[in-house]
C-alpha atoms as a PDB file:
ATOM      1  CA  UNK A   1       0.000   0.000   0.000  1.00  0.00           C
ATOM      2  CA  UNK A   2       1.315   3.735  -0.924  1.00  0.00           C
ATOM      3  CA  UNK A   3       2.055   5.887   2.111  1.00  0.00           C
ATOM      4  CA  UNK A   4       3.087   3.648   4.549  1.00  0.00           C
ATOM      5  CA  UNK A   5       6.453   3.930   4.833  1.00  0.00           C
ATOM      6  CA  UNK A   6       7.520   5.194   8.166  1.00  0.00           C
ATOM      7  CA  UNK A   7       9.113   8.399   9.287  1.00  0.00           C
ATOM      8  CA  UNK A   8      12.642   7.033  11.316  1.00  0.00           C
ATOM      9  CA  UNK A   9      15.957   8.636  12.012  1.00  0.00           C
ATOM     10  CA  UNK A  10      17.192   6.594   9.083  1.00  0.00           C
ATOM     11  CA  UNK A  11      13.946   7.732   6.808  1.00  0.00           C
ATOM     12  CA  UNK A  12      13.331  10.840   7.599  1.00  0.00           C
ATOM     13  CA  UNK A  13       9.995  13.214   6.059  1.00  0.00           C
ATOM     14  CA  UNK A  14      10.269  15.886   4.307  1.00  0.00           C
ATOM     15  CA  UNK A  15       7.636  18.496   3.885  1.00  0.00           C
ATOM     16  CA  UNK A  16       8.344  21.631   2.189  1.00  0.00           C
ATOM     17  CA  UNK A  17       6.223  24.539   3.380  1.00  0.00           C
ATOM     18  CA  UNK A  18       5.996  27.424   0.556  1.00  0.00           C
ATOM     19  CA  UNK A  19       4.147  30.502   1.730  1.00  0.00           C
ATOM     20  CA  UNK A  20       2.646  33.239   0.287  1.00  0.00           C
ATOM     21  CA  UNK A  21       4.023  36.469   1.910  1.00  0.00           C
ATOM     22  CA  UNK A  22       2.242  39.072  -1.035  1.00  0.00           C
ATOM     23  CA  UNK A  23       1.046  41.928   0.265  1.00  0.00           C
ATOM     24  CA  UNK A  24      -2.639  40.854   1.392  1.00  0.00           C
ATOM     25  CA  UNK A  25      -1.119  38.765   4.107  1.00  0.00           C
ATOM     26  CA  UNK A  26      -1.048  41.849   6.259  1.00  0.00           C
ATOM     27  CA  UNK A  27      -4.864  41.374   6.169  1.00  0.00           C
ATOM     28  CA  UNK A  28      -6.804  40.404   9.121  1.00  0.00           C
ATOM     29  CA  UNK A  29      -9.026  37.035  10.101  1.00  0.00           C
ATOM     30  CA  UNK A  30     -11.430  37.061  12.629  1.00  0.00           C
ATOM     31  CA  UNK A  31      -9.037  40.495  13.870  1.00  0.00           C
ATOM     32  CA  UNK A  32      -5.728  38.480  13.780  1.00  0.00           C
ATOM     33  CA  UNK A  33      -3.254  39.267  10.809  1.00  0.00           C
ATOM     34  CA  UNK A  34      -3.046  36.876   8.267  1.00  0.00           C
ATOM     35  CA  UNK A  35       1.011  36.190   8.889  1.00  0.00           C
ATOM     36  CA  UNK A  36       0.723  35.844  12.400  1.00  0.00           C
ATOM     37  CA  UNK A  37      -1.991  32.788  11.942  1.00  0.00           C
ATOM     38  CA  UNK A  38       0.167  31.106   9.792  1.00  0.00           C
ATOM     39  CA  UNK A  39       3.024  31.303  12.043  1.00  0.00           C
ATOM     40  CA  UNK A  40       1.733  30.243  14.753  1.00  0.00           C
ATOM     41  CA  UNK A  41       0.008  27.573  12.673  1.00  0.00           C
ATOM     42  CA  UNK A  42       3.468  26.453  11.448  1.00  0.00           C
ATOM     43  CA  UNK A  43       5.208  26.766  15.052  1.00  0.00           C
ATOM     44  CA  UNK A  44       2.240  24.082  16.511  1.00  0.00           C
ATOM     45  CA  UNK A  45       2.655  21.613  13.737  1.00  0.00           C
ATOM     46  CA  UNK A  46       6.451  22.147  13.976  1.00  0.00           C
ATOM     47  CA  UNK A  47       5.953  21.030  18.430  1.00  0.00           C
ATOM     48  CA  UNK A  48       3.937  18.422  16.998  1.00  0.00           C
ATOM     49  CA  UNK A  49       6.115  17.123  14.856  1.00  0.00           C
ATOM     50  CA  UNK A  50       9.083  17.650  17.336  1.00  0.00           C
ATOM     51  CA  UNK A  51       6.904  15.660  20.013  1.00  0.00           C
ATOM     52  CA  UNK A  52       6.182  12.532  17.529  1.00  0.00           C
ATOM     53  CA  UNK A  53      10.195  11.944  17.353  1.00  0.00           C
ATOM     54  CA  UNK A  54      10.461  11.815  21.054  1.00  0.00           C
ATOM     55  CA  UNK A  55       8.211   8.905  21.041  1.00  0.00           C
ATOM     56  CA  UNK A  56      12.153   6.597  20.846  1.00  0.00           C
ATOM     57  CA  UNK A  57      14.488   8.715  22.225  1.00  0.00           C
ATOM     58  CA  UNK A  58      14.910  12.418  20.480  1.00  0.00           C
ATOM     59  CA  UNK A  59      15.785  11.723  16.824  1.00  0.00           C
ATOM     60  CA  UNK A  60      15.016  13.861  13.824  1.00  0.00           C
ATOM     61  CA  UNK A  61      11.961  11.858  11.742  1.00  0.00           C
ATOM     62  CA  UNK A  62      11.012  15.034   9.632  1.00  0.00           C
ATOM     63  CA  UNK A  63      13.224  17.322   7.513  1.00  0.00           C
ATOM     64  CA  UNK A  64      11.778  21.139   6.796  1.00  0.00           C
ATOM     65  CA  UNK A  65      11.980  23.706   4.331  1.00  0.00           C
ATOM     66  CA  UNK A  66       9.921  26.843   4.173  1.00  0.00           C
ATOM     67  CA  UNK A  67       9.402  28.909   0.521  1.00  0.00           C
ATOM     68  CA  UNK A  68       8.379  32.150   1.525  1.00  0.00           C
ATOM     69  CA  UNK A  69       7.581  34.062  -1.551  1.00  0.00           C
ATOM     70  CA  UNK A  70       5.870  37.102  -3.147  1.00  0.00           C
ATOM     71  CA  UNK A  71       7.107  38.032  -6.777  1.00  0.00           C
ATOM     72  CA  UNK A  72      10.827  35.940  -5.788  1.00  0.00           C
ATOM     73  CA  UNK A  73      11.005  33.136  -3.443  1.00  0.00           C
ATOM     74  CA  UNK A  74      13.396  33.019   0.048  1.00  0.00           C
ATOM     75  CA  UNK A  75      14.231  29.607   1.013  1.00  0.00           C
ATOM     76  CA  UNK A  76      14.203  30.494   4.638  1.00  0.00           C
ATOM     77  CA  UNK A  77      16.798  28.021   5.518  1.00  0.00           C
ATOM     78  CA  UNK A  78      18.646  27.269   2.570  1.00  0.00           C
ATOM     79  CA  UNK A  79      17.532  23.837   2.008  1.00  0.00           C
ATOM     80  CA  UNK A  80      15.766  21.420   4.188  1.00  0.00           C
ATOM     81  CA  UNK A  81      16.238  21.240   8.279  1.00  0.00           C
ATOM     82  CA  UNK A  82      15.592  19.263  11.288  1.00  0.00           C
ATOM     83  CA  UNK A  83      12.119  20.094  12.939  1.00  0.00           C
ATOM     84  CA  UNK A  84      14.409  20.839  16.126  1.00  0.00           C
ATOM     85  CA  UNK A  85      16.500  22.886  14.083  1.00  0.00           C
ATOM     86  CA  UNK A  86      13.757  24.794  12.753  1.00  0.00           C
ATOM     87  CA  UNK A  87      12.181  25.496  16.422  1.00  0.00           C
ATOM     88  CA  UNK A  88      16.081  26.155  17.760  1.00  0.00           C
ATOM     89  CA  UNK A  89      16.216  29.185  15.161  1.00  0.00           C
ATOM     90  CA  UNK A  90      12.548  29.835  14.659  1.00  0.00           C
ATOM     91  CA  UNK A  91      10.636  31.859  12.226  1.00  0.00           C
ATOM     92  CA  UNK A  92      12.378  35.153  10.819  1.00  0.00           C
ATOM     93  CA  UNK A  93      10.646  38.556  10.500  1.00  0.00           C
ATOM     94  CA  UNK A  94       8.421  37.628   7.435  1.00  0.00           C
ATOM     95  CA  UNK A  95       6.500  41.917   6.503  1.00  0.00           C
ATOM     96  CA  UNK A  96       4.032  40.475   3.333  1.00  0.00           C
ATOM     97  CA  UNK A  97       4.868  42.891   0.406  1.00  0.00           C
ATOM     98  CA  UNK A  98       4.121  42.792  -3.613  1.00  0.00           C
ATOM     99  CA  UNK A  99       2.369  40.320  -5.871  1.00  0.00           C
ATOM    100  CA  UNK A 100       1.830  36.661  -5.766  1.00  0.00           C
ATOM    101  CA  UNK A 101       3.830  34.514  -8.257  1.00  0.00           C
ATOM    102  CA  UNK A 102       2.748  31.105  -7.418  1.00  0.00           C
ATOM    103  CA  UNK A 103       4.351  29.541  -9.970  1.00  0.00           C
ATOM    104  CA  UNK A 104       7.487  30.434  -9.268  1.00  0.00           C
ATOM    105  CA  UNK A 105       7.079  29.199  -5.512  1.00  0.00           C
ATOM    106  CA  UNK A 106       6.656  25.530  -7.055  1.00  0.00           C
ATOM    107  CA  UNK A 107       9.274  26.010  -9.174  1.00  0.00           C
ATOM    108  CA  UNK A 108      11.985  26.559  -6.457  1.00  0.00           C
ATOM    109  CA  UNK A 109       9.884  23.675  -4.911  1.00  0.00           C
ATOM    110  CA  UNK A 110      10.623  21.449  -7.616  1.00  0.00           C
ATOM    111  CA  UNK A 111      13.898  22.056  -7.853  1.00  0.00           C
ATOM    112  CA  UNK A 112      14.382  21.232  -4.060  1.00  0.00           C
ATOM    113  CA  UNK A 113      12.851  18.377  -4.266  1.00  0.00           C
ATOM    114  CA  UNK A 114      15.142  17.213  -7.200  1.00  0.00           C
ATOM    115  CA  UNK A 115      18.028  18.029  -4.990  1.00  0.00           C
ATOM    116  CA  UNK A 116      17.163  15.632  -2.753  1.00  0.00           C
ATOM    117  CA  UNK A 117      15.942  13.209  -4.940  1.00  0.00           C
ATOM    118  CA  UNK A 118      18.716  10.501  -4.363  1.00  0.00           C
ATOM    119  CA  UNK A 119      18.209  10.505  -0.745  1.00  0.00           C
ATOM    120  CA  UNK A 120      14.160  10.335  -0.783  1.00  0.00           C
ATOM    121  CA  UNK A 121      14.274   7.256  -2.527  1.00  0.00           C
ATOM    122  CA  UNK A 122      13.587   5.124   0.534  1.00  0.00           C
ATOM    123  CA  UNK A 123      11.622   7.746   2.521  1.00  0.00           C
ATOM    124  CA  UNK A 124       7.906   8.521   2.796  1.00  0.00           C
ATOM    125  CA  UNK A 125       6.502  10.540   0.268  1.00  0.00           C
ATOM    126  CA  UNK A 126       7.695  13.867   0.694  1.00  0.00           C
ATOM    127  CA  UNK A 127       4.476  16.930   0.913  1.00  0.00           C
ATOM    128  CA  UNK A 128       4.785  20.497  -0.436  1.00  0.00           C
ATOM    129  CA  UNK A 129       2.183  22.382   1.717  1.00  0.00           C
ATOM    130  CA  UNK A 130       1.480  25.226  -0.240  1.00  0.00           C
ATOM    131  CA  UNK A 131      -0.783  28.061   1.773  1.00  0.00           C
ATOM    132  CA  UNK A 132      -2.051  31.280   0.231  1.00  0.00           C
ATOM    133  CA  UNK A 133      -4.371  33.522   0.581  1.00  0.00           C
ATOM    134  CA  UNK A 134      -4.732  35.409  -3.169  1.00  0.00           C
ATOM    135  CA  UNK A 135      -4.774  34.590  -6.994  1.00  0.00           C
ATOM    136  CA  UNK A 136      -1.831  34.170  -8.357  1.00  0.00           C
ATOM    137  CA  UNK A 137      -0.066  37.024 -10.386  1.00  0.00           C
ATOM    138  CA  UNK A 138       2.312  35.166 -12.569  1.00  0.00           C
ATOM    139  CA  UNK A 139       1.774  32.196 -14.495  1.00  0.00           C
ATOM    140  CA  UNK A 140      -0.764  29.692 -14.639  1.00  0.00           C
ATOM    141  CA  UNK A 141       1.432  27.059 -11.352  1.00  0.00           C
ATOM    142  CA  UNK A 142      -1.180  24.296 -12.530  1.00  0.00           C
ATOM    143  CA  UNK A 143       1.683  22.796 -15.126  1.00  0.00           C
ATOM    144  CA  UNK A 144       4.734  22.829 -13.045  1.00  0.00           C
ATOM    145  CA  UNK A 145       2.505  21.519 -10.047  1.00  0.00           C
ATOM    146  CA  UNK A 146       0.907  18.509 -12.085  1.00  0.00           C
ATOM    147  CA  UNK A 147       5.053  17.603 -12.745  1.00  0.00           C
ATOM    148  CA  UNK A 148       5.317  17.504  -8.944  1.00  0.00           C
ATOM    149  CA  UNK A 149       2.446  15.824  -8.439  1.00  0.00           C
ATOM    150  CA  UNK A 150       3.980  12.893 -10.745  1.00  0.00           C
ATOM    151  CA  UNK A 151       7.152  12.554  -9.308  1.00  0.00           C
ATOM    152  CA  UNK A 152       7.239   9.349  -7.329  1.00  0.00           C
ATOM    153  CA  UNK A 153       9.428   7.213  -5.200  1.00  0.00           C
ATOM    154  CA  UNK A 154       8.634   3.980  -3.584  1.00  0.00           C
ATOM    155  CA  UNK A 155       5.909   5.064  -1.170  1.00  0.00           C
ATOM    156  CA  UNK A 156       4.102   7.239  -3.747  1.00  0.00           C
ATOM    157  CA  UNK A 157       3.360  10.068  -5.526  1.00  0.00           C
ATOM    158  CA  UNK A 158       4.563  13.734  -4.359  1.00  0.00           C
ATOM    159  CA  UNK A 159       2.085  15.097  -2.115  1.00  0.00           C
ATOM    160  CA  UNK A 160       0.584  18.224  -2.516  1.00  0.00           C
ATOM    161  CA  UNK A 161      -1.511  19.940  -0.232  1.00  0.00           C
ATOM    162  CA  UNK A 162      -3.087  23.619  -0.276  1.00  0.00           C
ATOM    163  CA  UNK A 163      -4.334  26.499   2.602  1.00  0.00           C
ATOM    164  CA  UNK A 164      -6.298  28.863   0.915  1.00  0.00           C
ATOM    165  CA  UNK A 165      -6.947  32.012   3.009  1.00  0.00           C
ATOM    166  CA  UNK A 166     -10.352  32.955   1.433  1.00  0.00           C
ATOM    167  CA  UNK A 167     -13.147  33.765   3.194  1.00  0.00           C
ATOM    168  CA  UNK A 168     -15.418  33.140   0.161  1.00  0.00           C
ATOM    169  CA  UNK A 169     -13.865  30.015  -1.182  1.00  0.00           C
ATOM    170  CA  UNK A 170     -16.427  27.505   0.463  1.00  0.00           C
ATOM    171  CA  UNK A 171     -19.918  26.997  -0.504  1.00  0.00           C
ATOM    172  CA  UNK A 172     -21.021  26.299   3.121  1.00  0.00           C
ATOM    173  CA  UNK A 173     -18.934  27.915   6.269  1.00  0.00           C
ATOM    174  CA  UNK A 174     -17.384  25.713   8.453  1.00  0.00           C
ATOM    175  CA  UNK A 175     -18.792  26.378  12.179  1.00  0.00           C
ATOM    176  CA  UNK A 176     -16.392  23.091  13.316  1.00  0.00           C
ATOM    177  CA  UNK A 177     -13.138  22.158  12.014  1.00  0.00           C
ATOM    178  CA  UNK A 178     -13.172  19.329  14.003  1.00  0.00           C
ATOM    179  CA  UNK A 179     -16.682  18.296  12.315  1.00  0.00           C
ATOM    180  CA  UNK A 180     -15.704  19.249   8.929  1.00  0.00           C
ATOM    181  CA  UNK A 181     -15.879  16.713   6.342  1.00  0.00           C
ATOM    182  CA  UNK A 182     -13.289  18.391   3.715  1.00  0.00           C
ATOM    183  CA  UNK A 183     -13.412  18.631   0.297  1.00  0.00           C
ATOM    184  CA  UNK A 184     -14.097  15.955  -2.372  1.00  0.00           C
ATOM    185  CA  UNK A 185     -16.138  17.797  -5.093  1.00  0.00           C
ATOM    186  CA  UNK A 186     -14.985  20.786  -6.872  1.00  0.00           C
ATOM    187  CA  UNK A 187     -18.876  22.238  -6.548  1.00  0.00           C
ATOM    188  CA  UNK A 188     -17.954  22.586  -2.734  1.00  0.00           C
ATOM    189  CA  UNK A 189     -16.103  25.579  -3.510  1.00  0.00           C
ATOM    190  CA  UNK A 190     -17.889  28.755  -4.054  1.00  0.00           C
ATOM    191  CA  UNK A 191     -15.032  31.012  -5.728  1.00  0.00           C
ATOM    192  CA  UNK A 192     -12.681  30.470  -8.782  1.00  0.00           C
ATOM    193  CA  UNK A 193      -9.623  30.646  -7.106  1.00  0.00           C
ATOM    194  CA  UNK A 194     -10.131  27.389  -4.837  1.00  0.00           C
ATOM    195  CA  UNK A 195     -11.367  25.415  -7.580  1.00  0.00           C
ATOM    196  CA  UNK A 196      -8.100  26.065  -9.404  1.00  0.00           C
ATOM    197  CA  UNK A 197      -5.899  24.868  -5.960  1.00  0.00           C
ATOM    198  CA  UNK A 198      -8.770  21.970  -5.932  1.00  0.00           C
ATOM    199  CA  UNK A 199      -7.472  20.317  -9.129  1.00  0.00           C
ATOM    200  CA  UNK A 200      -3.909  20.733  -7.554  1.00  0.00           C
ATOM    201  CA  UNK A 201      -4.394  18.821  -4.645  1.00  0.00           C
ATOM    202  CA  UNK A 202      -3.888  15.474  -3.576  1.00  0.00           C
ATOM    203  CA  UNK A 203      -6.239  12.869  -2.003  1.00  0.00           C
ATOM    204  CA  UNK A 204      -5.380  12.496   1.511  1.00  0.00           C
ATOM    205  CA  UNK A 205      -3.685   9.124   1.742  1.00  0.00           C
ATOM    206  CA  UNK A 206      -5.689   6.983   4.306  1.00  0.00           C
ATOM    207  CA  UNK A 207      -2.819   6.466   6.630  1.00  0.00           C
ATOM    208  CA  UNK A 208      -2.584  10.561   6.873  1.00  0.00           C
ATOM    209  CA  UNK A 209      -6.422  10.309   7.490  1.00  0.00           C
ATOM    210  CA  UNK A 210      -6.191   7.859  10.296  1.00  0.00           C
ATOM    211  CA  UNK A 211      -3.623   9.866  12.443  1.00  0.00           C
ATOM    212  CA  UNK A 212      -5.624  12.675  11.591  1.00  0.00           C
ATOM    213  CA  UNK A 213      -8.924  11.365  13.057  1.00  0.00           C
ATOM    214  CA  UNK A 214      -6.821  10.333  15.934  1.00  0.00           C
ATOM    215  CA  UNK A 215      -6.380  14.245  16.459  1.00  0.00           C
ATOM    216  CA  UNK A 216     -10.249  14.266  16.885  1.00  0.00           C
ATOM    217  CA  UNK A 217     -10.851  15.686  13.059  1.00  0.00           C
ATOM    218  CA  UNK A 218     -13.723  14.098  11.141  1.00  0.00           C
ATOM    219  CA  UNK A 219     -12.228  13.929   7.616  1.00  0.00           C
ATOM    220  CA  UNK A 220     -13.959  11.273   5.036  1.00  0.00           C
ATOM    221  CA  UNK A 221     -12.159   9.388   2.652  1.00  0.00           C
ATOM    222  CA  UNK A 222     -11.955  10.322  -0.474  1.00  0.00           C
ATOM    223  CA  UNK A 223     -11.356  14.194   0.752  1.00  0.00           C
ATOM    224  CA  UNK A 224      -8.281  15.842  -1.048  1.00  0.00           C
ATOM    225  CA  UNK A 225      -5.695  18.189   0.642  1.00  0.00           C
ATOM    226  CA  UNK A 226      -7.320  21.729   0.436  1.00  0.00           C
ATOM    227  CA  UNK A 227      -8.045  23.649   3.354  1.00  0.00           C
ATOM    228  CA  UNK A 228     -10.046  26.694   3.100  1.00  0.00           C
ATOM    229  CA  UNK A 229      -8.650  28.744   5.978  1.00  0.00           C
ATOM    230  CA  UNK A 230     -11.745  30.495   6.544  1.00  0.00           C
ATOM    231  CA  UNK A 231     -10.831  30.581  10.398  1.00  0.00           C
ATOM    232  CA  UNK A 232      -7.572  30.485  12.196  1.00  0.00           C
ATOM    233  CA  UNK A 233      -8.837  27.509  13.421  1.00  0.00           C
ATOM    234  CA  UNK A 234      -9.300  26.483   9.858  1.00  0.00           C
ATOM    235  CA  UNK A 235      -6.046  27.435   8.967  1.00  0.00           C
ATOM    236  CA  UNK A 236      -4.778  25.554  12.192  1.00  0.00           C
ATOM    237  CA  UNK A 237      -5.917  22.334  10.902  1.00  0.00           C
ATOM    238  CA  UNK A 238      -4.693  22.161   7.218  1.00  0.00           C
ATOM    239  CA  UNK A 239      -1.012  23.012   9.064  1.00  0.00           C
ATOM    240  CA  UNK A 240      -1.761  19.736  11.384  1.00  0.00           C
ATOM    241  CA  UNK A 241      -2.664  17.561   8.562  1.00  0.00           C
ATOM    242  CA  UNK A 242       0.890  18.398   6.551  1.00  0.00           C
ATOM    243  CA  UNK A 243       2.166  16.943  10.097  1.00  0.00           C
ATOM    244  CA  UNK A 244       0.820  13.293   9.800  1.00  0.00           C
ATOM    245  CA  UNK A 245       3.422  11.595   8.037  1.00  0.00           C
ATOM    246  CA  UNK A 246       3.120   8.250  10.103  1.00  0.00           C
ATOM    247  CA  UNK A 247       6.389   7.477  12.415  1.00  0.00           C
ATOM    248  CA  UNK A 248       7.690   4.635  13.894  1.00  0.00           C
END
């Protein structure tokens, strides 16, 4: 079965975080700026994480990197880092300025990932967790996303996974993240925007499903990896799910 292969010391996850840091992100939800969600957001998933390799003694089982882009892209730390060397240095000062060129965030995602193709080989599938909150600016990121979304190794296909900061993007508000169903029909999304990051994200694999309904979310199977962060809380819980690469 695909996705099953366990994060370990030896077989480390990676999950590449890009992040839209445009302009609009200094927008508020529910009165809280947009960046500051998402960092915190990032920080809890990152203690999560953290706590999940402690479970055998404390031994890295997840490699980071965070994209944070606008019209260029800043790989944050230069490659891909321990989750205790991402909480060790933290988050920098991120101030949200210019346009959004999505594209070019899954570009400089792509070639990461090819980077460290070699050594992902007997790894879980690595997850690009790609949160926004606007259209894109640049060009169309469907094609160079689709070529992520084909690269495989062993466990399976590349993972991708989208946060969509859009409090329009849903048909139906979400009162409960916890009781939320997700997404498995483009007509559940009400704007243009999410539909597009609908056909650019992945089922959830049912072993990420499992560990997430062992967080106390209600997810169904055959829901895909979009998150309409409609709420912090919202937000909150498409940052957990990039989390639940199963460990030993």
């Amino acid at each position: 079965m695909p996705y099953e292969t366990l994060a370990t010391s030896d077989t480390p996850a990676l999950v590449i975080y890009a992040l839209d840091m445009s302009g609009s992100m200094s927008e508020t939800i529910d009165g809280h700026p947009k960046i500051d969600i998402v960092s915190s957001a990032l920080k809890k998933v990152a203690v999560e994480m953290s706590r999940r390799a402690t479970k055998v003694g404390l031994r890295p089982r997840y490699r980071v990197a965070i994209l944070a882009y606008n019209n260029e892209v800043r790989d944050v730390f230069g490659g891909a880092v321990t989750v205790e060397e991402f909480l060790d240095t933290g988050l920098p000062v991120m101030t949200p300025s210019n346009q959004t060129d999505t594209a070019l965030a899954f570009q400089k995602a792509e070639e990461l990932l090819r980077r460290e193709w070699g050594n992902l080989q007997t790894c879980p599938a690595p997850l690009i967790c790609h949160m926004t909150d606007g259209v894109w600016t640049g060009a169309d990121p469907a094609p160079v996303a689709r070529r992520i979304m084909q690269m495989r190794v062993p466990d399976g296909n590349v993972l991708v996974e989208n946060i969509f900061l859009d409090g329009a993007a849903l048909a139906e508000q979400v009162d409960d993240p916890y009781e939320w169903p997700g997404i498995s029909r483009e007509s559940q999304l009400a704007s243009a925007p999410a539909r597009n990051l609908f056909a650019i994200s992945s089922p959830i694999p049912a072993s990420y499903r499992e560990l997430y309904t062992d967080r106390g979310y209600s997810i169904q199977q055959g829901a895909r990896l979009i998150f309409p962060g409609t709420t912090p809380e919202m937000v909150t819980a498409g940052f957990v799910m990039s989390g639940m690469t199963p460990t030993v």
